[in-house]
PDB file of N, CA and C in Angstrom:
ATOM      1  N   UNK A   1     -39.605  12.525   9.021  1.00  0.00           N
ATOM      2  CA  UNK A   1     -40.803  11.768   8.613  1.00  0.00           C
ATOM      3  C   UNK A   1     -42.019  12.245   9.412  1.00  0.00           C
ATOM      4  N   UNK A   2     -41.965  12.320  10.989  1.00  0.00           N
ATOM      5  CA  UNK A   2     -42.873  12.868  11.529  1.00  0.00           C
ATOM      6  C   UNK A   2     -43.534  14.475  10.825  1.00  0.00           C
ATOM      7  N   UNK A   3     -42.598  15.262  11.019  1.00  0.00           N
ATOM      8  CA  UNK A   3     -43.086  16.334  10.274  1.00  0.00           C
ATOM      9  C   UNK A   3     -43.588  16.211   9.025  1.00  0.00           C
ATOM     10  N   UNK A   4     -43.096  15.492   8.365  1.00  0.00           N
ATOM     11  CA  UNK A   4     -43.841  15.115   6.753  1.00  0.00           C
ATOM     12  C   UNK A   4     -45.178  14.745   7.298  1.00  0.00           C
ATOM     13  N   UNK A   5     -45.319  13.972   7.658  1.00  0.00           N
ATOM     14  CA  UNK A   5     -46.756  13.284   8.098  1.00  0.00           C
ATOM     15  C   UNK A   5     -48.124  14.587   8.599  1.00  0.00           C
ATOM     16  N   UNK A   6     -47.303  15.654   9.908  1.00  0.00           N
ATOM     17  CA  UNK A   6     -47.940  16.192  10.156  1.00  0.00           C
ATOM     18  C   UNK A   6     -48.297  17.112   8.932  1.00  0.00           C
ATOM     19  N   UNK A   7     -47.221  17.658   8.444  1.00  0.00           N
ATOM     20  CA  UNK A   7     -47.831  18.695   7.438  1.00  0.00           C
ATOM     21  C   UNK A   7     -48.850  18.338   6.429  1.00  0.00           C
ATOM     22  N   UNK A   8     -48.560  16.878   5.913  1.00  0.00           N
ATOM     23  CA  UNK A   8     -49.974  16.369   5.020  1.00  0.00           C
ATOM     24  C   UNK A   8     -50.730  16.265   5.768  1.00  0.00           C
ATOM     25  N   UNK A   9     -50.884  15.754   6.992  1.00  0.00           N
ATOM     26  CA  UNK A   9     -52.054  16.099   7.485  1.00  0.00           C
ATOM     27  C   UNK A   9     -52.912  17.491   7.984  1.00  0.00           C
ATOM     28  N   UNK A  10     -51.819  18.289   8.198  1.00  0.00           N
ATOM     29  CA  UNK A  10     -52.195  19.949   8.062  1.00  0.00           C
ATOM     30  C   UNK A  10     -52.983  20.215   6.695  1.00  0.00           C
ATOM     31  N   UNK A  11     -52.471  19.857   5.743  1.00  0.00           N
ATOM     32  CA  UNK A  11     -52.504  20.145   4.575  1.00  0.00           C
ATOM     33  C   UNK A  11     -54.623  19.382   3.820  1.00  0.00           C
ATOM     34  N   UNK A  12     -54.764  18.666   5.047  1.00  0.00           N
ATOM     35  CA  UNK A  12     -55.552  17.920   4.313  1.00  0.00           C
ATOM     36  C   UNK A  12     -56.893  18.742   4.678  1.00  0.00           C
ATOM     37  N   UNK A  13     -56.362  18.794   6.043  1.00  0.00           N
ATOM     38  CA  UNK A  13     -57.114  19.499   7.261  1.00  0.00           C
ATOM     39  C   UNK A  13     -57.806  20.692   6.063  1.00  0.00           C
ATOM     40  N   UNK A  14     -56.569  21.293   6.075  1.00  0.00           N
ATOM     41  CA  UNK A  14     -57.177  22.798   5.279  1.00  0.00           C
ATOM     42  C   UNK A  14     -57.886  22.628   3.950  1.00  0.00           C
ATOM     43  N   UNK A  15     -57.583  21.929   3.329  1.00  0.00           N
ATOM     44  CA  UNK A  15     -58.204  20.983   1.979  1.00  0.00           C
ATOM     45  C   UNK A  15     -59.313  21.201   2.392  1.00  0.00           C
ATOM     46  N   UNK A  16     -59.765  19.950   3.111  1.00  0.00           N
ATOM     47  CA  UNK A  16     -61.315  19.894   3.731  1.00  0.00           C
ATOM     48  C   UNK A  16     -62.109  20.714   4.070  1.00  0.00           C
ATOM     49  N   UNK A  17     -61.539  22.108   4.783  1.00  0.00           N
ATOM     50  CA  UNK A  17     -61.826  23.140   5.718  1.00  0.00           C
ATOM     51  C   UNK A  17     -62.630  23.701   4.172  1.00  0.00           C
ATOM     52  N   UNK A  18     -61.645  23.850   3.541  1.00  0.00           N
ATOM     53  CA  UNK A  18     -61.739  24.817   1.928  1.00  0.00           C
ATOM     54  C   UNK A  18     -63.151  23.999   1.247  1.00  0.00           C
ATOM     55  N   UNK A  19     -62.945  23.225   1.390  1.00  0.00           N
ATOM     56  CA  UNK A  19     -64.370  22.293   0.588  1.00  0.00           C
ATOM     57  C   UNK A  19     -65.252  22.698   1.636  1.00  0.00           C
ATOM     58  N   UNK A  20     -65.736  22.298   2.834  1.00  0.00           N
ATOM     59  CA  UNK A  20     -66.365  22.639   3.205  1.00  0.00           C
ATOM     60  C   UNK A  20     -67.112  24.046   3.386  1.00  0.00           C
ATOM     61  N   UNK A  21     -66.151  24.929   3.369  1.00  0.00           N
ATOM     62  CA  UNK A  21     -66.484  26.522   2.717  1.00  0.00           C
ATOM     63  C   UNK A  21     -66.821  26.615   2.010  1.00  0.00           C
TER      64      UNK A  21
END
C-alpha cells in the first residue's frame, strides 16, 4: 500500500511537472 501511494504520488508529481512544461 505504501508503495502504491508513493508511486501515485510520483506519478502526479510528473503529471504536474508535464503541465507545467
Amino acid at each position: 500500500e505504501k508503495f502504491k501511494r508513493m508511486y501515485e504520488k510520483s506519478m502526479i508529481k510528473k503529471r504536474y511537472m508535464h503541465l507545467t512544461e
